[in-house]
Protein backbone atom coordinates (compact mmCIF):
# COMPACT_ATOMS: atom_id res chain seq x y z
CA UNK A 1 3.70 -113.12 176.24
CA UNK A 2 7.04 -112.14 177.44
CA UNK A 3 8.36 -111.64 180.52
CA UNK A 4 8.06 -107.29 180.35
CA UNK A 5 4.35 -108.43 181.77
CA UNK A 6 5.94 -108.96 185.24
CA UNK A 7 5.80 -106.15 187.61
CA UNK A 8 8.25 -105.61 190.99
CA UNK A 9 7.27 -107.33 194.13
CA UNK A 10 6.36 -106.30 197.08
CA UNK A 11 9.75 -106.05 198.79
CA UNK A 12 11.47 -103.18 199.78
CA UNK A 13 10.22 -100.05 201.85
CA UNK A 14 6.83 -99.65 203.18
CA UNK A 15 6.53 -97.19 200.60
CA UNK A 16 6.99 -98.64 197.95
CA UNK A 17 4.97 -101.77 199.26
CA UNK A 18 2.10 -99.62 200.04
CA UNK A 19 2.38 -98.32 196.13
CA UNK A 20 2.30 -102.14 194.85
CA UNK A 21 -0.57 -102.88 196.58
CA UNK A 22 -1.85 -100.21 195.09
CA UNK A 23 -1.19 -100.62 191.60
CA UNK A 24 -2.83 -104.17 192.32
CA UNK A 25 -5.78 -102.66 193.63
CA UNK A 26 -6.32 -99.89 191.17
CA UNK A 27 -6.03 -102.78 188.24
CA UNK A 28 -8.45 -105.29 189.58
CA UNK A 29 -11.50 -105.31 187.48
CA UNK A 30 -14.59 -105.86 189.28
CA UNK A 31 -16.98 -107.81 188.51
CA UNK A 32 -19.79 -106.93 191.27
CA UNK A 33 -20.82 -103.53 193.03
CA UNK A 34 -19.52 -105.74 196.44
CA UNK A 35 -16.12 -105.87 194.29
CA UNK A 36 -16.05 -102.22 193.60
CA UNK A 37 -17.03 -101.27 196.93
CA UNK A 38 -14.18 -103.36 198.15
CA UNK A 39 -11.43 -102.25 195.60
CA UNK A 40 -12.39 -98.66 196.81
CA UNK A 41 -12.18 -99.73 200.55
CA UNK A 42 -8.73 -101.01 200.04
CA UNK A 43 -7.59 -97.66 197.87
CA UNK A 44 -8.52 -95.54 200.91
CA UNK A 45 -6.77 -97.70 203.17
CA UNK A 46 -3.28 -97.28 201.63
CA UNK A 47 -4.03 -93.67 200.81
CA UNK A 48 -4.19 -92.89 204.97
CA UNK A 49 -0.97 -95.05 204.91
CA UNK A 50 0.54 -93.26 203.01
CA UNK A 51 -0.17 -90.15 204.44
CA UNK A 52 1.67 -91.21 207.48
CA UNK A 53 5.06 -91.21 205.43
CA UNK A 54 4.18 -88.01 204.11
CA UNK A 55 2.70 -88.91 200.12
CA UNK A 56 -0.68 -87.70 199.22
CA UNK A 57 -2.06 -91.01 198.09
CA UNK A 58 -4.84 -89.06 196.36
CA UNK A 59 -2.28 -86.98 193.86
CA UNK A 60 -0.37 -90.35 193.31
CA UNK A 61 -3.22 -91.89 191.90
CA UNK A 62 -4.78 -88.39 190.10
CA UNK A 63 -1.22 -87.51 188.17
CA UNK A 64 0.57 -90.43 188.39
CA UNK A 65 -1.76 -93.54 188.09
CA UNK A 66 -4.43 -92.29 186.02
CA UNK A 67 -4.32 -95.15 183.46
CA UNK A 68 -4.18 -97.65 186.19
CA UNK A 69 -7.49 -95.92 188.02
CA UNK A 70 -9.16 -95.81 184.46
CA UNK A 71 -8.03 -99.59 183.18
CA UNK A 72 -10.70 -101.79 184.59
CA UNK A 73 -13.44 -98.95 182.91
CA UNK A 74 -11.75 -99.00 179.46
CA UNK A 75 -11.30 -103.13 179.61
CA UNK A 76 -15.37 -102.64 180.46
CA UNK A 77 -16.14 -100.75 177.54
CA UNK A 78 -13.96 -102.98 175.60
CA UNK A 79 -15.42 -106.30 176.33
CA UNK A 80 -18.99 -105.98 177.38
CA UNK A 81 -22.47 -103.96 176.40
CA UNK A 82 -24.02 -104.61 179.98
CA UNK A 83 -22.22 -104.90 183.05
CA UNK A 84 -23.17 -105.33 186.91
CA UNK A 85 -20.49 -103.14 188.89
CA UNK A 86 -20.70 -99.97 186.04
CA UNK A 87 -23.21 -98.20 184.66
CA UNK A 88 -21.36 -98.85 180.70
CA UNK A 89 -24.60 -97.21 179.10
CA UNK A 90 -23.94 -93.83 180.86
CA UNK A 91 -20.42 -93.96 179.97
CA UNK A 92 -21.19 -95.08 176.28
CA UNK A 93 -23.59 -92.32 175.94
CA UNK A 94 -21.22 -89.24 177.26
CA UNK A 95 -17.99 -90.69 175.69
CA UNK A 96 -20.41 -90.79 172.28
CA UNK A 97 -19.07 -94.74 171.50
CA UNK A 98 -21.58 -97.35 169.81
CA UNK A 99 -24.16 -98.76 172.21
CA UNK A 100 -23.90 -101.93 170.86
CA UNK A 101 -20.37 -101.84 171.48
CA UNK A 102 -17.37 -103.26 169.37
CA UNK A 103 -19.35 -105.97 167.35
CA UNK A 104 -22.10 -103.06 166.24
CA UNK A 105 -19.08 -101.33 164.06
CA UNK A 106 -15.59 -102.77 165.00
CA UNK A 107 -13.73 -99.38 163.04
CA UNK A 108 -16.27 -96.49 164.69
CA UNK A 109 -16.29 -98.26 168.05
CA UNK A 110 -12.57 -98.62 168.25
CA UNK A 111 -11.81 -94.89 167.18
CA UNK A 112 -14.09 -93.99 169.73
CA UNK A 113 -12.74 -95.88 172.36
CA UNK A 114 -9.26 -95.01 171.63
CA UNK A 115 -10.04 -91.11 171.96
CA UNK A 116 -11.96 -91.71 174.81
CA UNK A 117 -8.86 -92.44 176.59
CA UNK A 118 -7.01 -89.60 177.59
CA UNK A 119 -10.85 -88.04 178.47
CA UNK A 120 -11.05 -90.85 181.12
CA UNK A 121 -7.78 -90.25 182.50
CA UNK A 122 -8.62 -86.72 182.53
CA UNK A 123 -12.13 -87.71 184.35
CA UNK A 124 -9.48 -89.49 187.08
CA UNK A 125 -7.61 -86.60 187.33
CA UNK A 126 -9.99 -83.96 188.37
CA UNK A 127 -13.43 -85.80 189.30
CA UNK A 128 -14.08 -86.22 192.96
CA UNK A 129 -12.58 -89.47 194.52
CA UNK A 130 -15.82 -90.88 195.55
CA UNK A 131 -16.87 -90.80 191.60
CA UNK A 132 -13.55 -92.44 190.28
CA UNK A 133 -13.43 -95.30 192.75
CA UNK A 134 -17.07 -95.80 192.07
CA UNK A 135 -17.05 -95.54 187.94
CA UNK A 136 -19.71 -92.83 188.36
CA UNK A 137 -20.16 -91.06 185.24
CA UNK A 138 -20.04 -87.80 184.52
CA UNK A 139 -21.85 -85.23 182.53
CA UNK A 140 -21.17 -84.49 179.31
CA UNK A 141 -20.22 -80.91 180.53
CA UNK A 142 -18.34 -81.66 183.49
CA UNK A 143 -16.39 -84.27 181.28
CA UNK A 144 -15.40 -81.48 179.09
CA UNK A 145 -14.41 -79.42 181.81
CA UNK A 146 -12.14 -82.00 183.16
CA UNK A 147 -10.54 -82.16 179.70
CA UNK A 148 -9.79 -78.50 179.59
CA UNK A 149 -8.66 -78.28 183.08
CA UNK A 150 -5.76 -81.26 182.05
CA UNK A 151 -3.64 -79.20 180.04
CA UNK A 152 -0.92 -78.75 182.48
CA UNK A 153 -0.54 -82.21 183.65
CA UNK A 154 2.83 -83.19 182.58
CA UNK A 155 4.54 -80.82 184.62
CA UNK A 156 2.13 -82.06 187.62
CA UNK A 157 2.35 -85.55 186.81
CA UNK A 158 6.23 -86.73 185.92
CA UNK A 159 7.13 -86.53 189.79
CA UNK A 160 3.94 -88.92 190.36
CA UNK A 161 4.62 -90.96 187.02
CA UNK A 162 8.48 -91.86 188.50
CA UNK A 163 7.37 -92.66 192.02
CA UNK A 164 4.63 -95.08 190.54
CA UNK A 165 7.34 -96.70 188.12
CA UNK A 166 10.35 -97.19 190.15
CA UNK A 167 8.33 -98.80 192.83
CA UNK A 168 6.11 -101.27 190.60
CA UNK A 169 7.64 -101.81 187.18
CA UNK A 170 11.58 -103.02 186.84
CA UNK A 171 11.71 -103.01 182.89
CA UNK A 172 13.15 -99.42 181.70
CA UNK A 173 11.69 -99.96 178.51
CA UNK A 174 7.96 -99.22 179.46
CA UNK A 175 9.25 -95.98 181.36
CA UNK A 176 8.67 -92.96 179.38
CA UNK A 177 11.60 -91.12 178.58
CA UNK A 178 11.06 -88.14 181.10
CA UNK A 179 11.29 -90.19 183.91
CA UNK A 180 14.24 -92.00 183.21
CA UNK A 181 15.51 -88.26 182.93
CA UNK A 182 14.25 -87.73 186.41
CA UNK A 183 15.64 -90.60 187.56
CA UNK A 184 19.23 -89.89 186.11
CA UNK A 185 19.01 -86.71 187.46
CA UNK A 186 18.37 -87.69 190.97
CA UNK A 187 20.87 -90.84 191.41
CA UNK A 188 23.14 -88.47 190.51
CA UNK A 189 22.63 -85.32 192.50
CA UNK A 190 21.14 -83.20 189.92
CA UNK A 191 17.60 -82.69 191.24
CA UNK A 192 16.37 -82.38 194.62
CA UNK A 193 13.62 -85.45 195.92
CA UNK A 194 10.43 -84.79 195.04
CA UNK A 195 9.23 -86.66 197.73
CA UNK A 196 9.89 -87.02 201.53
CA UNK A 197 13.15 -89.89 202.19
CA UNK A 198 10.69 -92.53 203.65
CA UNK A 199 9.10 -92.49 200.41
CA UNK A 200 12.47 -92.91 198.26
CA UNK A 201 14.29 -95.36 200.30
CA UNK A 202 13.83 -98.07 197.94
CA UNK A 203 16.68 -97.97 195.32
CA UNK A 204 15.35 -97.94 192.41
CA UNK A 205 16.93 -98.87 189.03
CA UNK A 206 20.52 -99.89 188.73
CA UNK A 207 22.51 -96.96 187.01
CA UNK A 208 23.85 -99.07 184.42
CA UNK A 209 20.92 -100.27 183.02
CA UNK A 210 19.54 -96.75 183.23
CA UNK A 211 22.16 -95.10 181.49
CA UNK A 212 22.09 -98.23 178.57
CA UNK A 213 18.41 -97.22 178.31
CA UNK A 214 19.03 -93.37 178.16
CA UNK A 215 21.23 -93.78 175.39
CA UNK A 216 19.32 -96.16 173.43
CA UNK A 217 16.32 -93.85 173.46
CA UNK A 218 18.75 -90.86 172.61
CA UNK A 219 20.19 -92.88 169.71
CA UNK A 220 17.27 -94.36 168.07
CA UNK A 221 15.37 -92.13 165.73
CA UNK A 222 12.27 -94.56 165.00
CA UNK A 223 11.17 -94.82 168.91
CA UNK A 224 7.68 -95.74 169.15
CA UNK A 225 4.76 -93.96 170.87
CA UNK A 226 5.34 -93.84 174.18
CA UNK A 227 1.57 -93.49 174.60
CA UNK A 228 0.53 -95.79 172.55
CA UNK A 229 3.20 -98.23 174.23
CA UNK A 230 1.41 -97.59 178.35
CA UNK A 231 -1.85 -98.36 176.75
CA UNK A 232 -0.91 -101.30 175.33
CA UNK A 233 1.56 -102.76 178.24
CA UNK A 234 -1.68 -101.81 180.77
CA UNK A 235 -3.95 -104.23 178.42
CA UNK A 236 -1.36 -106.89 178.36
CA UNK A 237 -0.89 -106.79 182.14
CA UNK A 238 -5.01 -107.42 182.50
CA UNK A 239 -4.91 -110.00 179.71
CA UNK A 240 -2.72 -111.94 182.28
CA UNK A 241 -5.30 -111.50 184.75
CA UNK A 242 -7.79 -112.79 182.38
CA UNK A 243 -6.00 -115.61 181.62
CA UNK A 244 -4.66 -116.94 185.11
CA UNK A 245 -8.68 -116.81 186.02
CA UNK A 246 -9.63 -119.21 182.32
CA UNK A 247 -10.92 -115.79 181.32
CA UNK A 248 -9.86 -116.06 178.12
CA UNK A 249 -12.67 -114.59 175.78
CA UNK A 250 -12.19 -111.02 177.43
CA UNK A 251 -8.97 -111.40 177.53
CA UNK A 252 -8.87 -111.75 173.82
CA UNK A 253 -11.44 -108.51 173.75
CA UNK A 254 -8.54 -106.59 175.03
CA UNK A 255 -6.26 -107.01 172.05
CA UNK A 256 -8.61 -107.74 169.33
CA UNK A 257 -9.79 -104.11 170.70
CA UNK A 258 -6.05 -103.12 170.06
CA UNK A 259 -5.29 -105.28 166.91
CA UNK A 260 -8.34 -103.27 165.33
CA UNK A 261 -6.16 -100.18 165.79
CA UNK A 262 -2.52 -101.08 165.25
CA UNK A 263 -2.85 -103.99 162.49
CA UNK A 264 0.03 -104.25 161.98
CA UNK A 265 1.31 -104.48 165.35
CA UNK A 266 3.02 -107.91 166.02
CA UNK A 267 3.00 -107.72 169.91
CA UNK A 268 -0.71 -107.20 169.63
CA UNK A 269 -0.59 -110.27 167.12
CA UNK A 270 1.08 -112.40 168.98
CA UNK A 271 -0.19 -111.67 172.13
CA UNK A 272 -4.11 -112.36 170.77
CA UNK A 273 -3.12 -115.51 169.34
CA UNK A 274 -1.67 -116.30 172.95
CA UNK A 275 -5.01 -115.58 174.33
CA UNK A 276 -7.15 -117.82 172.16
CA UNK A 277 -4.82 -120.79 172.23
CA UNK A 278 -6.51 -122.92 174.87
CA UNK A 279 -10.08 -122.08 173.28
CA UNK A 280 -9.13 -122.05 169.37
CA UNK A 281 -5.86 -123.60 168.74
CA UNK A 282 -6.20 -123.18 164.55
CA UNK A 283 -7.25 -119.43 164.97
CA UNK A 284 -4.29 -119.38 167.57
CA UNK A 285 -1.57 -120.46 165.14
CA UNK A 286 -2.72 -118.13 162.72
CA UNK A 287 -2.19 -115.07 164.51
CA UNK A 288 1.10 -116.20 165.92
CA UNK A 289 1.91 -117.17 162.39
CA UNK A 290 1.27 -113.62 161.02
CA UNK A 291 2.94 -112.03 164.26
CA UNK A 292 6.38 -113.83 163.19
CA UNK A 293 5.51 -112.65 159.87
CA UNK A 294 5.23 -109.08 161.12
CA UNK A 295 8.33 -109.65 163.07
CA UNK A 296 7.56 -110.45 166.49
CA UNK A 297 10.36 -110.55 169.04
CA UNK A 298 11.59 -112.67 171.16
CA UNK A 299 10.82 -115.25 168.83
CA UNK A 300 11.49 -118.05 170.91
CA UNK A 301 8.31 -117.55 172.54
CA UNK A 302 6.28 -117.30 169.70
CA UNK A 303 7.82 -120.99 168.34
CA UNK A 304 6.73 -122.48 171.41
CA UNK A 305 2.99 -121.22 171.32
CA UNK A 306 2.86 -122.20 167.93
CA UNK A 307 4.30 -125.83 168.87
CA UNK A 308 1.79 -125.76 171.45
CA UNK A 309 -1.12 -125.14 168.65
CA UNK A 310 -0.09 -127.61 166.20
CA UNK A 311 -0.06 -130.33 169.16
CA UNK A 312 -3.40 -129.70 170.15
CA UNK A 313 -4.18 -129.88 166.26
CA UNK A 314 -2.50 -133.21 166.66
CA UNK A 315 -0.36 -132.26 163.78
CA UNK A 316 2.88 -133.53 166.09
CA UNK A 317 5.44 -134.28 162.74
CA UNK A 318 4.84 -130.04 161.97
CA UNK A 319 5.41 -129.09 165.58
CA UNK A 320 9.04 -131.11 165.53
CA UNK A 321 10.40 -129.88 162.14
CA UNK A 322 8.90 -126.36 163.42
CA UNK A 323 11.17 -126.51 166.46
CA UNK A 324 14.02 -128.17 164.56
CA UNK A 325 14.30 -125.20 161.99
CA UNK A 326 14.22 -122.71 164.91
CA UNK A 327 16.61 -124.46 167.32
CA UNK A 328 18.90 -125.09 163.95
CA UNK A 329 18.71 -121.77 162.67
CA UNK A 330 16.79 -119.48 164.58
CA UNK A 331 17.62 -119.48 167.70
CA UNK A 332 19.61 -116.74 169.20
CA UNK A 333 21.06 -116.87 172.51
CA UNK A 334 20.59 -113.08 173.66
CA UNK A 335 17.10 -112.92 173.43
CA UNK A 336 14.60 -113.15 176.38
CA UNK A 337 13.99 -116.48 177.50
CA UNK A 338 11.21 -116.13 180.57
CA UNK A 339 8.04 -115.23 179.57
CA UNK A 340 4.42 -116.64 180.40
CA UNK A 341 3.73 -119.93 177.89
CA UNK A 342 1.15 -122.60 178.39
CA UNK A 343 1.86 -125.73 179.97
CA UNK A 344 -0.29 -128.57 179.26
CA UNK A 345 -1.54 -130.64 182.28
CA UNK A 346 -3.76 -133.22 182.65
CA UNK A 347 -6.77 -130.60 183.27
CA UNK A 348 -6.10 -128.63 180.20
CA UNK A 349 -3.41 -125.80 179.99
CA UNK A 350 -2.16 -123.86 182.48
CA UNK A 351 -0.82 -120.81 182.16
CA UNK A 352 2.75 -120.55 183.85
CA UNK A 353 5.49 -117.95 184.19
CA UNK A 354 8.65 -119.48 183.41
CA UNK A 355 12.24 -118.42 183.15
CA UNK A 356 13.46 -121.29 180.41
CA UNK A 357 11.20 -121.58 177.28
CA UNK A 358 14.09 -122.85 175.19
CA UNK A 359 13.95 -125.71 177.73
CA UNK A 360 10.19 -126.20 177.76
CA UNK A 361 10.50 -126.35 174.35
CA UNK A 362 12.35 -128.86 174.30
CA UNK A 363 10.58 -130.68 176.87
CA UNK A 364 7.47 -130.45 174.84
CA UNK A 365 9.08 -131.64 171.61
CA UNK A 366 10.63 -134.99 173.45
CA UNK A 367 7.04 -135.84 174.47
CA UNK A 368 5.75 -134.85 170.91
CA UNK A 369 8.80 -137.26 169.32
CA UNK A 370 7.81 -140.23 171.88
CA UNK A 371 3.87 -139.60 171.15
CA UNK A 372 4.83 -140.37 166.96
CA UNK A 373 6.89 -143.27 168.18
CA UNK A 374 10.35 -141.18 167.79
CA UNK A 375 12.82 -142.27 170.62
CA UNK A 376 15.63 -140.98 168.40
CA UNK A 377 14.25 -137.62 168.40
CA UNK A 378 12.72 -137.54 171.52
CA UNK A 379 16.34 -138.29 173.11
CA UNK A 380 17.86 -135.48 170.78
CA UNK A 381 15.55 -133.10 172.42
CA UNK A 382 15.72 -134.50 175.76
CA UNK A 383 19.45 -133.77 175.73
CA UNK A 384 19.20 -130.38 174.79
CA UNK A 385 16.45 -129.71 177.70
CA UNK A 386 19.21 -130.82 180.17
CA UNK A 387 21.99 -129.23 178.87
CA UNK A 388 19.99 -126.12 179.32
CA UNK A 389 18.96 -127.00 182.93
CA UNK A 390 22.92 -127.63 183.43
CA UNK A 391 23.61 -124.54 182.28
CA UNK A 392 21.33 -122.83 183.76
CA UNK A 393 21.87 -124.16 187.48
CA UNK A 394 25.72 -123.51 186.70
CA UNK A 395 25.20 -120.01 186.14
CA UNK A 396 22.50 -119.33 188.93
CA UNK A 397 25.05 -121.26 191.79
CA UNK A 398 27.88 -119.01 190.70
CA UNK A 399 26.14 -115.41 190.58
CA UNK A 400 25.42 -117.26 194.22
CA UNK A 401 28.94 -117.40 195.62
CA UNK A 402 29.78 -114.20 193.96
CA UNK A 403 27.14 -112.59 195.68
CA UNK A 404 27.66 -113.79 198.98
């Protein structure tokens, strides 16, 4: 997975630390009625903090953070047919999906999961609060209410929508294009803030990289659903979750859930052969196989998860001469290098965030070459791995002085 999982920390103003906690909250997936009792406690919390900088917590969540409020219910009906902290049967039964959920009829279950959504973010954005902290569900006839009362929420919702994004998620590319319009318009003057100044002081953006995504989105004619793309970015960030916990069959759930709807779709691909890899290592290499197939980028990632595969296949030789043709003729230098990977330890493999997979790579594939008996290859690699970290700590100590 690459590194467009990572969200901003928690530095800046109180406002926008307040909104990253809760983004965190709003996300967590409970797994008890004490954990859903707490996740709400912690909601209200920042919701009277906010109020004392002037931001009704309650409409930030409604129209701006509706998918994040609805997330742990639709990663629910994804993965499970009973649960202990919601009532899934209730929700099965009024959103009309399969009570036997995804294994009864993968195809029905899916289309009926996938509509479902924007009727649970509608359910978040008119319900009372009590009932969407709680995963109460509704009626059938107040759920269709909600639906018809949510046909003016753009307008409502971009101001809330920005806010949300330029305090918890750096990476322009999973903002929608309306509120990198909003954004534009208020670095420069254009707009008046939305919001009190104690809720904007954080600065947001850099202008370049704003204006480079602008124009990319103005110049490219096959842009992809912008829907389509929150839904998926919100499963990838739980997958994470999953996965940093050894949660790794419902983290797979979440994008076999996906892959069922977008076939095609290398990210989803990829990023369910990333899940199985420390459970199924041949199933693993498959998908990643057919997600380079369907042209996954950054590929460098990919390589290295399948390298990781065909060692724990002990097929070693194939792992080298898999890196060797990449690192000969694949690799390219502008693409993202930091991403989560797996990291084998002594206990198994651990999932780790780091900012140099070309180097891991090579790392791996010295200790692959010495394992066959390979010193020749294993220095080759070795090399490479420290020319990187060279490099790298070059770079990094001069941005250093500059900045200072």
């Amino acid at each position: 997975m690459d590194n467009q999982l990572r969200l901003g920390d928690a530095d800046g103003s109180d406002a926008r630390v307040l909104i990253v906690a809760l983004d965190r909250a709003l996300a967590t997936v409970p797994l008890s009625t004490v954990d859903v009792d707490t996740r709400a406690g912690i909601v209200r919390s920042i919701i009277r903090r906010l109020a004392d900088l002037g931001l009704d917590g309650e409409s930030l969540i409604r129209y701006g953070m509706a998918p994040r409020a609805a997330l742990p219910l639709l990663v629910k009906l994804v993965g499970s047919a009973e649960d202990k902290a919601v009532d899934l049967a209730s929700w099965r039964s009024v959103l009309s999906i399969p009570a036997a959920a995804l294994d009864a009829d993968p195809d029905l279950a899916t289309d009926a999961l996938i509509t479902s959504v924007h009727r649970i973010d509608s359910w978040v954005i008119a319900a009372p609060l009590s009932e969407v902290l709680n995963f109460t569900a509704p009626s059938a006839t107040s759920l269709s209410r909600y639906v018809i009362d949510n046909q003016s929420r753009t307008t409502i919702s971009l101001p809330y929508i920005w806010l949300w994004l330029r305090c918890t998620q750096d990476d322009l590319t999973r903002w929608p294009t309306e509120a990198l319009h909003l954004e534009y318009r208020w670095q420069n003057d254009l707009e008046e803030a939305p919001f009190p100044a104690a809720v904007l002081e954080h600065d947001g953006p850099n202008s370049t990289v704003l204006n480079e995504q602008i124009a990319y989105r103005a110049s490219t004619s096959s842009a992809s659903d912008e829907g389509e793309d929150s839904l998926f970015w919100q499963l990838q960030d739980t997958a994470v979750s999953f996965l940093s916990r050894e949660r790794y069959d419902e983290a797979s759930a979440l994008f076999e859930f996906h892959s069922k709807h977008h076939p095609k779709d290398a990210r989803s691909l990829n990023n369910l052969g990333f899940c199985k890899l420390p459970i199924d290592p041949a199933t693993s290499l498959d998908l990643l196989e057919r997600a380079e197939s369907a042209g996954y980028s950054p590929l460098l990632i990919n390589v290295y998860n399948q390298c990781c595969c065909l060692i724990r296949l002990n097929r070693l030789a194939e792992a080298l001469d898999r890196a060797e043709f990449f690192w000969q003729r694949e690799s390219d230098p502008d693409q993202i290098r930091g991403g989560y990977i797996w990291v084998e330890q002594e206990a198994g493999w651990d999932l780790v965030a780091h900012d140099l997979i070309d180097e891991a790579l090579a790392r791996l594939m010295a200790d692959a070459a010495r394992a066959l008996g390979r010193s020749d290859r294993a220095d080759r690699w070795e090399s490479r791995a420290e020319a990187i970290t060279e490099s790298y700590e070059s770079t990094d100590s001069t941005s250093l002085v500059v900045d200072d």
